[in-house]
C-alpha atoms as a PDB file:
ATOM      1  CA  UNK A   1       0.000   0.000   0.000  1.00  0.00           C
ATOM      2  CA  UNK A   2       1.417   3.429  -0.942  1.00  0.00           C
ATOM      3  CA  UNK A   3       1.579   6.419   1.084  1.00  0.00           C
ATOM      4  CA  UNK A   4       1.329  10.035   0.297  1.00  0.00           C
ATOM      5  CA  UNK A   5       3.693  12.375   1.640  1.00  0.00           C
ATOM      6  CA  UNK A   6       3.603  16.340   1.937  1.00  0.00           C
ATOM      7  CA  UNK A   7       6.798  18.000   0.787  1.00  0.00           C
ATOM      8  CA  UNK A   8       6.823  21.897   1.355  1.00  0.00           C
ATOM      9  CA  UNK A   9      10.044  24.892   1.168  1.00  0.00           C
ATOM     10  CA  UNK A  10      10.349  23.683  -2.621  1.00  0.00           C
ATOM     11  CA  UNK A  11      13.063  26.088  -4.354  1.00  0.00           C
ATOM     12  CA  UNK A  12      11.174  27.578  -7.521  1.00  0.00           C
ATOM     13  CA  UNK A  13      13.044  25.714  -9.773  1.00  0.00           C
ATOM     14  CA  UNK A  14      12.591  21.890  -8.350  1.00  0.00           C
ATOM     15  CA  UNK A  15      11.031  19.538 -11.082  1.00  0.00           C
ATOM     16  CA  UNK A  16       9.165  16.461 -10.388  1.00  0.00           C
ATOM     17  CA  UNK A  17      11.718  14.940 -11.497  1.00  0.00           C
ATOM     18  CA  UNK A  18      14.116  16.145  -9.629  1.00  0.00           C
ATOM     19  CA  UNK A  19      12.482  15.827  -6.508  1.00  0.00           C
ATOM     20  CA  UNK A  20      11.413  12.028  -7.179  1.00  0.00           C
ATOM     21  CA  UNK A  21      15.110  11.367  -7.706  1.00  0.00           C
ATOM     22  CA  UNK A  22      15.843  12.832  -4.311  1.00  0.00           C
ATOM     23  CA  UNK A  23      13.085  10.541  -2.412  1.00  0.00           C
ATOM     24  CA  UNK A  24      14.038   7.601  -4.650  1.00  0.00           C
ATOM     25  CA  UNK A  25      17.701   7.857  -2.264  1.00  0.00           C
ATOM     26  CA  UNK A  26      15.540   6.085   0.434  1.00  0.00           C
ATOM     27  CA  UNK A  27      12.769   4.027  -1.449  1.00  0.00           C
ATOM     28  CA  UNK A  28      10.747   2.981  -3.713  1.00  0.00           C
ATOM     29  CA  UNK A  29       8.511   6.434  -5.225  1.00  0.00           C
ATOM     30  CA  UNK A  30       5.134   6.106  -7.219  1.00  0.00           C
ATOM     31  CA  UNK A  31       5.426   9.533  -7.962  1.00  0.00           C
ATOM     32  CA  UNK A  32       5.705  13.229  -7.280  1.00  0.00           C
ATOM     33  CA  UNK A  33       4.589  16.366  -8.091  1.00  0.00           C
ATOM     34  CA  UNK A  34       5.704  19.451  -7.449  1.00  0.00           C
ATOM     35  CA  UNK A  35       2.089  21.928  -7.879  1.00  0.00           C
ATOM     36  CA  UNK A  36       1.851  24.394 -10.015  1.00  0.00           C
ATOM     37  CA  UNK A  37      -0.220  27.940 -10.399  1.00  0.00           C
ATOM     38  CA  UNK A  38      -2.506  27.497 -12.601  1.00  0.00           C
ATOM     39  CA  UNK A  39      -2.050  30.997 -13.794  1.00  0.00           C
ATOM     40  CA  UNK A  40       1.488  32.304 -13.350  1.00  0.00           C
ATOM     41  CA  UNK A  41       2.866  28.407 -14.418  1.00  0.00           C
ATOM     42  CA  UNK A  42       5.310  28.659 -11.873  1.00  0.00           C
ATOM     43  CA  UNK A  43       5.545  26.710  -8.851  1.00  0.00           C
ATOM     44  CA  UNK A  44       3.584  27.191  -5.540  1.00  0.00           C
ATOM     45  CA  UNK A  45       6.336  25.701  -3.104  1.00  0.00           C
ATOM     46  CA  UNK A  46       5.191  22.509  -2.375  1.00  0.00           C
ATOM     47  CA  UNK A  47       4.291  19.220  -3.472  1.00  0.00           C
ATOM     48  CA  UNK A  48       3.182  15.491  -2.791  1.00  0.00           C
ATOM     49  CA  UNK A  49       5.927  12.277  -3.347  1.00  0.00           C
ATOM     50  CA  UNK A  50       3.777   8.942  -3.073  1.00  0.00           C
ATOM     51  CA  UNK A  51       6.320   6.109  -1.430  1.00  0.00           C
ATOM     52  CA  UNK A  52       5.661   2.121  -2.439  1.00  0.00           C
ATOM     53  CA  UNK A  53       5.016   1.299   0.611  1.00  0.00           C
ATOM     54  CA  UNK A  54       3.915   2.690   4.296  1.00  0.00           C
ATOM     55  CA  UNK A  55       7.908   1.660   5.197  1.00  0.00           C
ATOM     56  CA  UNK A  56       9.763   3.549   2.569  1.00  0.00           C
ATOM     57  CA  UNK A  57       7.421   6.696   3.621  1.00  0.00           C
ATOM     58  CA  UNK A  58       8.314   6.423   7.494  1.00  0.00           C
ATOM     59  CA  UNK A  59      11.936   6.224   6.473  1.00  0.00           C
ATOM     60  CA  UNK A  60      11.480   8.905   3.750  1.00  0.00           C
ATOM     61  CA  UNK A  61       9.944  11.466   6.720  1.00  0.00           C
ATOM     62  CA  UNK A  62      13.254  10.719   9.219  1.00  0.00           C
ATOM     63  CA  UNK A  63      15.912  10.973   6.527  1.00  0.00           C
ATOM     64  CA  UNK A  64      14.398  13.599   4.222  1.00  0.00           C
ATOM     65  CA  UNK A  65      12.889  16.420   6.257  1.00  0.00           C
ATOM     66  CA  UNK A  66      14.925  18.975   7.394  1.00  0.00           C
ATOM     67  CA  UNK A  67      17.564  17.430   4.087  1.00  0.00           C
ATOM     68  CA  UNK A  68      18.454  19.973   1.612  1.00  0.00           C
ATOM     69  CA  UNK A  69      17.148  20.147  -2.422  1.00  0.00           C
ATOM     70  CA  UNK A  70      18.114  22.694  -5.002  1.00  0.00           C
ATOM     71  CA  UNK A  71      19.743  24.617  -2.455  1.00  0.00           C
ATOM     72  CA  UNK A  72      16.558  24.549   0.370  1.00  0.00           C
ATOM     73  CA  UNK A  73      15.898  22.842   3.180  1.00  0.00           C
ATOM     74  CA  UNK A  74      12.266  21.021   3.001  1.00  0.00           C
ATOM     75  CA  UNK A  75       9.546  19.912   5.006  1.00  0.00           C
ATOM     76  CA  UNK A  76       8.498  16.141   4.951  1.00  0.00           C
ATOM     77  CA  UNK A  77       5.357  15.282   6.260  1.00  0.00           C
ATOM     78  CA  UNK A  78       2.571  12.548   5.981  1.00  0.00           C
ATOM     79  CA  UNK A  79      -0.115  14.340   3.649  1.00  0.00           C
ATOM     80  CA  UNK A  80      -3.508  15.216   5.350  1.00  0.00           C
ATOM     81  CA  UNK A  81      -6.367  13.920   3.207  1.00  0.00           C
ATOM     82  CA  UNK A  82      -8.845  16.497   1.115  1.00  0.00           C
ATOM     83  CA  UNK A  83     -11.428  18.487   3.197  1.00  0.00           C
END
């Protein structure tokens, strides 16, 4: 069962690629995606990483949070579901 993580502090810049290559260090990732303004196209500083398995996203959360991508430091957290 995958879990869906919470990744905020994005730098501007950070792809999806880039950041599913930086969660990939510590498991297996169904994906990320770094959100986008609809409007502007540029990015709104934060994004979601699904992990393969409830495992990979614990150790995702303790290694990655506080670690640094394209120059910032970001915030790892288990996503909240949708209100």
């Amino acid at each position: 069962m995958s879990k869906r993580l919470f990744v905020g502090s994005i730098a501007w810049g950070t792809t999806d690629a880039a950041l599913k290559a930086h969660f990939e260090q510590v498991g297996g990732v169904e994906s990320a995606n770094v959100i986008m303004d609809k409007m502007s196209g540029r990015s709104k500083g934060f994004g979601f990483v699904e992990m393969a398995s409830d495992a990979d996203a614990l150790t995702a959360v303790d290694k990655l949070n506080g670690s640094e991508l394209d120059g910032r430091k970001i915030v790892v957290s288990e996503a909240r579901p949708k209100q």
